[in-house]
N, C-alpha and C. Protein backbone atom coordinates (compact mmCIF):
# COMPACT_ATOMS: atom_id res chain seq x y z
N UNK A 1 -0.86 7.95 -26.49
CA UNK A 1 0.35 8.54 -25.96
C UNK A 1 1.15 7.47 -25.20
N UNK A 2 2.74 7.35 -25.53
CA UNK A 2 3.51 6.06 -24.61
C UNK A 2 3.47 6.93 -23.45
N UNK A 3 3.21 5.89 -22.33
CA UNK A 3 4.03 5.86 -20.91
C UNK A 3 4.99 5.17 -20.54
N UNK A 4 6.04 5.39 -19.90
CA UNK A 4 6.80 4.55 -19.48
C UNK A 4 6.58 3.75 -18.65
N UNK A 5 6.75 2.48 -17.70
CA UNK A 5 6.33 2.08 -17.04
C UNK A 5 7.97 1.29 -16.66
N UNK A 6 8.34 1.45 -15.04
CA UNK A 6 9.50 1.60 -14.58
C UNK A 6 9.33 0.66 -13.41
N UNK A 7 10.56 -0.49 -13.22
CA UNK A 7 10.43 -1.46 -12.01
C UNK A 7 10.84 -1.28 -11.14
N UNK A 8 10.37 -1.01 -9.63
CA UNK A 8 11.42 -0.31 -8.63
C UNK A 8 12.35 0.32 -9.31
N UNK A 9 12.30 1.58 -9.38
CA UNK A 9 12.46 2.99 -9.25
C UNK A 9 12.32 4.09 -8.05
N UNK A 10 13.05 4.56 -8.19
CA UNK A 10 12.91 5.19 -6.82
C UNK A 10 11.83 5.67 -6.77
N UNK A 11 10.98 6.16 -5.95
CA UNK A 11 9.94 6.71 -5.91
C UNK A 11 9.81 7.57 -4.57
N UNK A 12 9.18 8.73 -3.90
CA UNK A 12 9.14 9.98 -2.92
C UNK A 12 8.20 9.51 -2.19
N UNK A 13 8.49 9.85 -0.96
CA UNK A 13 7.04 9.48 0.27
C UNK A 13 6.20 10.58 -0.79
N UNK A 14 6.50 11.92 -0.96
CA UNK A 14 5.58 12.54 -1.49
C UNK A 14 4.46 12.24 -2.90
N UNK A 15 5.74 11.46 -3.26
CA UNK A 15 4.80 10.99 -5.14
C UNK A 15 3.60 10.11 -4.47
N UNK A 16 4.42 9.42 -3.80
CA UNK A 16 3.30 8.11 -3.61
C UNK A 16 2.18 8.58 -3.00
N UNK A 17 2.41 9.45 -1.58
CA UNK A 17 0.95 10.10 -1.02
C UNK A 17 0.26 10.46 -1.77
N UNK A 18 0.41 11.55 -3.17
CA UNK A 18 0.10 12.15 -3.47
C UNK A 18 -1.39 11.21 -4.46
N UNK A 19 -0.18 10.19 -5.00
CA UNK A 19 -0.89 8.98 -5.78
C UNK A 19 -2.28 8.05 -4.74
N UNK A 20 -1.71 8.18 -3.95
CA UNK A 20 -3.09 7.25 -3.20
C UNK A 20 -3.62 8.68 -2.96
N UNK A 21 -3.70 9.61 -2.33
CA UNK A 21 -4.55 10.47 -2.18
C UNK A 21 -5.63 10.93 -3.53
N UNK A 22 -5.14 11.16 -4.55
CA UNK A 22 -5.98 11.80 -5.90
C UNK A 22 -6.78 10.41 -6.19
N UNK A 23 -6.14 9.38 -6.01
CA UNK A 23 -6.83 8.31 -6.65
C UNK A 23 -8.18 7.67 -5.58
N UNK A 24 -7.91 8.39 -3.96
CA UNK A 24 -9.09 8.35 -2.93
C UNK A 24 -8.71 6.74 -2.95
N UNK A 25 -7.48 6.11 -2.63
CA UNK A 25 -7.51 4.69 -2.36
C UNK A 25 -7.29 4.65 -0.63
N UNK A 26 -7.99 3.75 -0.13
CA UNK A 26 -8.47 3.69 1.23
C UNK A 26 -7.12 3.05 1.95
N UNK A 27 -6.29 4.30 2.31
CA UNK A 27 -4.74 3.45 3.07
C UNK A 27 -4.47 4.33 3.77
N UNK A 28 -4.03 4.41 5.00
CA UNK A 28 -3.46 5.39 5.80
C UNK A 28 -2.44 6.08 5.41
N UNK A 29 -2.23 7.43 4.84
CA UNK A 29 -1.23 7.97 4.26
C UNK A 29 -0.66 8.91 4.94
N UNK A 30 -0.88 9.27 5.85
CA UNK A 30 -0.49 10.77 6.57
C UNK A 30 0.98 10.82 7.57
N UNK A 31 0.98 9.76 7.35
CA UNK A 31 2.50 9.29 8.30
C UNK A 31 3.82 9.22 7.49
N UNK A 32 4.23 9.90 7.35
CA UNK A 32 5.71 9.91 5.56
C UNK A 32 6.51 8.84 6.60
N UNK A 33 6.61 8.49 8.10
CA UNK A 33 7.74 7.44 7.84
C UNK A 33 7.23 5.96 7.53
N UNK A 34 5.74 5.93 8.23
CA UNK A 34 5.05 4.37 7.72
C UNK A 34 4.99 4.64 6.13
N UNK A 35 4.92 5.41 5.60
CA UNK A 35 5.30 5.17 3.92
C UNK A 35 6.12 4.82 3.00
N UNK A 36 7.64 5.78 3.92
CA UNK A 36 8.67 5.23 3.46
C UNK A 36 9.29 3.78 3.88
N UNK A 37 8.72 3.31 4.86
CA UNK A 37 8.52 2.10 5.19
C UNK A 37 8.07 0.99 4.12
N UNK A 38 6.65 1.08 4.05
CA UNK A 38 6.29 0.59 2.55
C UNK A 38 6.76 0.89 1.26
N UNK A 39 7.65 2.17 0.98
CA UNK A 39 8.55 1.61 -0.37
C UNK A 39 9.37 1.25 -0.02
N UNK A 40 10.09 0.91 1.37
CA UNK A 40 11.61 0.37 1.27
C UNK A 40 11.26 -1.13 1.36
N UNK A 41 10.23 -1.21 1.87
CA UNK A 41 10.21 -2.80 2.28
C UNK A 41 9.37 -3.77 1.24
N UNK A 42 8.56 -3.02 -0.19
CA UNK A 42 7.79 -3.88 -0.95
C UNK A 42 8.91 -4.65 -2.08
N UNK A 43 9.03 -5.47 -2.49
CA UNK A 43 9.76 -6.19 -3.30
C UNK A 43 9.61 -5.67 -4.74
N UNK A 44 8.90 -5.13 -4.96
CA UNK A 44 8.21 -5.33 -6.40
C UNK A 44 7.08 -4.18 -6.94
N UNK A 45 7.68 -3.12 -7.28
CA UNK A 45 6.77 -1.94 -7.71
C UNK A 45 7.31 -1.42 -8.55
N UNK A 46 5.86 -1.78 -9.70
CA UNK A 46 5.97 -1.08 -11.08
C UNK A 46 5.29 0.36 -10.73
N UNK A 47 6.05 1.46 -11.45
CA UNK A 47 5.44 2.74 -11.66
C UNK A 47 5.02 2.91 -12.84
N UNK A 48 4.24 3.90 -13.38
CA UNK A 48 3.76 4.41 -14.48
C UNK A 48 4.22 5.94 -14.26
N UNK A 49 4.62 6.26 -15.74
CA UNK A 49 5.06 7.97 -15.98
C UNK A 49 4.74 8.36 -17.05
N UNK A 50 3.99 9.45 -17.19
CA UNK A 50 3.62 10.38 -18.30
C UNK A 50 5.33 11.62 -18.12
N UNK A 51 5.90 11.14 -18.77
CA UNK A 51 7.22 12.48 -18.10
C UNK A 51 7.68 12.04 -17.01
N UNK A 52 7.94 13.23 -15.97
CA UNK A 52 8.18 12.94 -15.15
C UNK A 52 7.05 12.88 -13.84
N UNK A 53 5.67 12.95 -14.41
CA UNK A 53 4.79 12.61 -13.30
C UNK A 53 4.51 11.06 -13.53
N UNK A 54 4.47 10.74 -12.03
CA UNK A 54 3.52 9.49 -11.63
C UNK A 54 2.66 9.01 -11.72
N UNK A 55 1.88 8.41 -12.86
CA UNK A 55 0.54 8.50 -12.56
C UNK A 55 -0.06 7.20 -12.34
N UNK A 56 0.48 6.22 -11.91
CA UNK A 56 0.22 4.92 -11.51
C UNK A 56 1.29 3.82 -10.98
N UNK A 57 1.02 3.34 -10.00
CA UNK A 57 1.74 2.03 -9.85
C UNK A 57 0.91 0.56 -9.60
N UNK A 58 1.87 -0.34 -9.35
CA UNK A 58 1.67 -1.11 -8.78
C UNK A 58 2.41 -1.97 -7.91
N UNK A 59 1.89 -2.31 -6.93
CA UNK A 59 2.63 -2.88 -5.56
C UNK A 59 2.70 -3.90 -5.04
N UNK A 60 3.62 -5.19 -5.02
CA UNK A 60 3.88 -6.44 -4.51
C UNK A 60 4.47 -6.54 -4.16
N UNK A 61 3.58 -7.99 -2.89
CA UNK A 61 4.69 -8.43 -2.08
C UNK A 61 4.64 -9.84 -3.14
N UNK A 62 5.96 -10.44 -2.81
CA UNK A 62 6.57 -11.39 -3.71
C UNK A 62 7.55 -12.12 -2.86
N UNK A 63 7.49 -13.43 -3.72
CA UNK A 63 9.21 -14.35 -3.02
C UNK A 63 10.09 -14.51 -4.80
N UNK A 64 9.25 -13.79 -5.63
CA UNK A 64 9.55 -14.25 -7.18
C UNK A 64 9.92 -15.45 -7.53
N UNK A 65 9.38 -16.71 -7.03
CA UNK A 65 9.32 -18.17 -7.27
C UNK A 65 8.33 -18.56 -7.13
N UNK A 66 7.00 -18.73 -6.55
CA UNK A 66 6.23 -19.23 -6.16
C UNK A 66 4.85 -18.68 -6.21
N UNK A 67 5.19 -17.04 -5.63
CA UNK A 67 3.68 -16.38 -5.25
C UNK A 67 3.90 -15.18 -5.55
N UNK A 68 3.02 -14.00 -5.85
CA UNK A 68 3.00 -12.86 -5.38
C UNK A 68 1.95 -12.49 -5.35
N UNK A 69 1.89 -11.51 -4.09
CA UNK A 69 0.59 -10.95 -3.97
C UNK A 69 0.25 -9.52 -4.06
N UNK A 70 -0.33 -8.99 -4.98
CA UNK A 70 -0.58 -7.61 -5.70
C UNK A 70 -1.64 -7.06 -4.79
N UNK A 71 -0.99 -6.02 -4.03
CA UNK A 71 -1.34 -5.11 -2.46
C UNK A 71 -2.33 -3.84 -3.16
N UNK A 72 -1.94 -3.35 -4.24
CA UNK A 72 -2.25 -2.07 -4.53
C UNK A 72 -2.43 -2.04 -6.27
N UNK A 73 -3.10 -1.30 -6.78
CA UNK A 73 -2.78 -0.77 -7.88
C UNK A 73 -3.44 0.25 -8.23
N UNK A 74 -3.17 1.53 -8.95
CA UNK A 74 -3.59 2.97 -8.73
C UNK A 74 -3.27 3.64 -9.63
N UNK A 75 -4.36 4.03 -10.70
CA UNK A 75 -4.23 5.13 -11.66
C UNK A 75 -4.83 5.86 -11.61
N UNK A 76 -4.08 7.10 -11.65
CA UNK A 76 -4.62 8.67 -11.48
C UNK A 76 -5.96 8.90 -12.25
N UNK A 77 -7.43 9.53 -11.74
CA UNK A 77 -8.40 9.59 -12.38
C UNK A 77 -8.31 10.09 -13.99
N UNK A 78 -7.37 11.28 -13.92
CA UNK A 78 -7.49 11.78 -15.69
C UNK A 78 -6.55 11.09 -16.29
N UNK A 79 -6.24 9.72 -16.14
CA UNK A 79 -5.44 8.70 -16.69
C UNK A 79 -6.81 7.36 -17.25
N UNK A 80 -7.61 7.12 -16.35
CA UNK A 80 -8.32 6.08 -16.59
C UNK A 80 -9.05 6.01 -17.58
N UNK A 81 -9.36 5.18 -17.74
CA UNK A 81 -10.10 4.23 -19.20
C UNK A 81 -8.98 4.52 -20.28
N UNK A 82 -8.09 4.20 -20.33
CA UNK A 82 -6.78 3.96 -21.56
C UNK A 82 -6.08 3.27 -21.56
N UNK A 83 -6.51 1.92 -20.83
CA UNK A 83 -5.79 0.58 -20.49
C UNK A 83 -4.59 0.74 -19.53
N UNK A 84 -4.24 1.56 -18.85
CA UNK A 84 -3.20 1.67 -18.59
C UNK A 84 -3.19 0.57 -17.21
N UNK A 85 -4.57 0.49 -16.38
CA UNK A 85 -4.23 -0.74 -15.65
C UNK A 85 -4.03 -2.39 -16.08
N UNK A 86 -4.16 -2.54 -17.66
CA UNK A 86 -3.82 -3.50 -17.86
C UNK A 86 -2.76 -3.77 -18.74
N UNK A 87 -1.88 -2.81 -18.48
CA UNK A 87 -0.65 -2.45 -19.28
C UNK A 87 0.31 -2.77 -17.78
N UNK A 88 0.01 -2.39 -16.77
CA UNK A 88 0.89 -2.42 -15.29
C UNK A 88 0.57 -4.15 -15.22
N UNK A 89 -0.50 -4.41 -15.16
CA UNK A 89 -0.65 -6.09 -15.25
C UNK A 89 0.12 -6.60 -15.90
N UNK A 90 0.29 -6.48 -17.18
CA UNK A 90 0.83 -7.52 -18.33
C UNK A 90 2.20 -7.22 -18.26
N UNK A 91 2.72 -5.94 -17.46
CA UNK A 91 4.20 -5.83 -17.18
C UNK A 91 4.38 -6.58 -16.46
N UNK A 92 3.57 -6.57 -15.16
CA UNK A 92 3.58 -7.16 -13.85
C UNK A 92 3.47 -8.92 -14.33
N UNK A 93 2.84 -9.55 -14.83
CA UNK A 93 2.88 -11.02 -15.42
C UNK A 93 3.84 -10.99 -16.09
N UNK A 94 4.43 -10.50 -17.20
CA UNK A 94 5.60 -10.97 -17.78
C UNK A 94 6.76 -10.76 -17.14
N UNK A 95 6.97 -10.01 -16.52
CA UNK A 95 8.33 -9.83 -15.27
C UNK A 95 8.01 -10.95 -14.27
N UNK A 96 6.98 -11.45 -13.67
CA UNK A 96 7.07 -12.42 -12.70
C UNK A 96 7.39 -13.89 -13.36
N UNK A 97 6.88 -13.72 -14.47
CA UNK A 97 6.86 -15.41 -15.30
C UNK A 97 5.89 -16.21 -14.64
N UNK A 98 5.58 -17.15 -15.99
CA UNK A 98 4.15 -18.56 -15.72
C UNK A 98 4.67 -18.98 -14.35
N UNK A 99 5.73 -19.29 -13.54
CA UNK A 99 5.84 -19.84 -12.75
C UNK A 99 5.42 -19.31 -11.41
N UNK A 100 5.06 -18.23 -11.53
CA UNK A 100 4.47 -17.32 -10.14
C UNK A 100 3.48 -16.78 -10.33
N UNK A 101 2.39 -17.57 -9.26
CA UNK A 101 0.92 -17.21 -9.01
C UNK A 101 0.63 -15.86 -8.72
N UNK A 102 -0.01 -15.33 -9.49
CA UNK A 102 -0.59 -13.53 -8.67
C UNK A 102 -1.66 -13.72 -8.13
N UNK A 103 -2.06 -13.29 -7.06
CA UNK A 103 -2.85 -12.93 -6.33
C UNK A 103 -3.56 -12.01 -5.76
N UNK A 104 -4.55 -11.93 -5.89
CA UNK A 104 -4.96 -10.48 -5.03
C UNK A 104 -6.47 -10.45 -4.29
N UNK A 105 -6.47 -9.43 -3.73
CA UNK A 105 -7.87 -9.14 -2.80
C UNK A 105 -8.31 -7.96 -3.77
N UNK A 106 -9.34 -7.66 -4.28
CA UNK A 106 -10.07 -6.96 -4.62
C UNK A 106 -11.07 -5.96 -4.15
N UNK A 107 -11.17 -4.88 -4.09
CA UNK A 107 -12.34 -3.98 -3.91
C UNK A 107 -13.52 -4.59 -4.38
N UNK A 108 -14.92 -4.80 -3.78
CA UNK A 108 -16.01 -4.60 -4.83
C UNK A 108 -16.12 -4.17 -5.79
N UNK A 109 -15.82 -2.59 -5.93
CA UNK A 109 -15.86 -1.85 -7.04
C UNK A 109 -14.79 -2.11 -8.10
N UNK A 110 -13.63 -2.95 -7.87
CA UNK A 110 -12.53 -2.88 -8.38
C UNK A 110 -12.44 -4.42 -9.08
N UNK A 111 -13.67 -5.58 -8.82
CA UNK A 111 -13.88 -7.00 -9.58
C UNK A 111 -14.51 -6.73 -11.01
N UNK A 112 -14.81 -5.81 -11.33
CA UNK A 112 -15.16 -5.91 -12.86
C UNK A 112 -13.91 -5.65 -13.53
N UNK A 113 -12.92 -4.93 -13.21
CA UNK A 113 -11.84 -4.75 -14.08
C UNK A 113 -10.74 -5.63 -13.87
N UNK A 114 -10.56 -6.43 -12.85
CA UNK A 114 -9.50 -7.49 -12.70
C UNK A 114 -10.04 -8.48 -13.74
N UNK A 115 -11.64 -8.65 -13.68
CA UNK A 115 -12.34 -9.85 -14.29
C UNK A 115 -11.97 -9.49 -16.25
N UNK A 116 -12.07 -8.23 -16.23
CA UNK A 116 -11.95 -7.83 -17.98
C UNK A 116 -10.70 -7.97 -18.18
N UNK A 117 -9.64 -8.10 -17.23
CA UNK A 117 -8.28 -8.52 -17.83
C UNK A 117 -7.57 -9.66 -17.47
N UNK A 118 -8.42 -10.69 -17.18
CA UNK A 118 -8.47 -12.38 -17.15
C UNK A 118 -7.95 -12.36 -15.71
N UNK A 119 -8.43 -11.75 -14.70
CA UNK A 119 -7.82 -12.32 -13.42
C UNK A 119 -9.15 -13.08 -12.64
């Protein structure tokens, strides 16, 4: 099935809670203005959409010359295992270009799948 996958797009304090909450990613969410905070202020967030639901993004901070560093990334449980996190990657690399390093901190649980899609 296609998803769309959308670059800064607007996105709802509510979508996004909703997205770290189902997905149980460990971030303080309960505050809608520190949230809307973090979408006004990240440089660089790809969404994923089945329709008009959300069911994944991803979140960088960036200078888009040099570095970026990939804060978040989050797909809804009845989304996973269908590549779709390495579909937000390979958006996320070809929109930044060879010339900008990605970076990231990893979960424990979350180094086998950066490692299966060459990070």
């Amino acid at each position: 099935m296609p998803y769309t996958i959308k670059i800064n797009a607007p996105l709802s304090v509510q979508q996004v809670h909703d997205l770290y909450q189902q997905t149980h990613f460990n971030k303080p969410i309960n505050d809608p203005t520190r949230l809307q905070t973090m979408i006004d202020e990240t440089p660089l967030v790809l969404s994923m959409w089945d329709g008009a639901k959300l069911i994944g993004f991803a979140r960088c901070l960036t200078d888009f010359e040099y570095c970026s560093y990939l804060s978040d990334l989050l797909i809804l449980p009845a989304y996973e295992g269908h590549h779709l996190g390495r579909q937000l990657m390979t958006t996320l690399q070809a929109y930044i270009g060879p010339r900008v390093t990605l970076s990231l901190k990893a979960a424990d649980s979350a180094i086998g799948f950066y490692e299966r899609i060459g990070c």
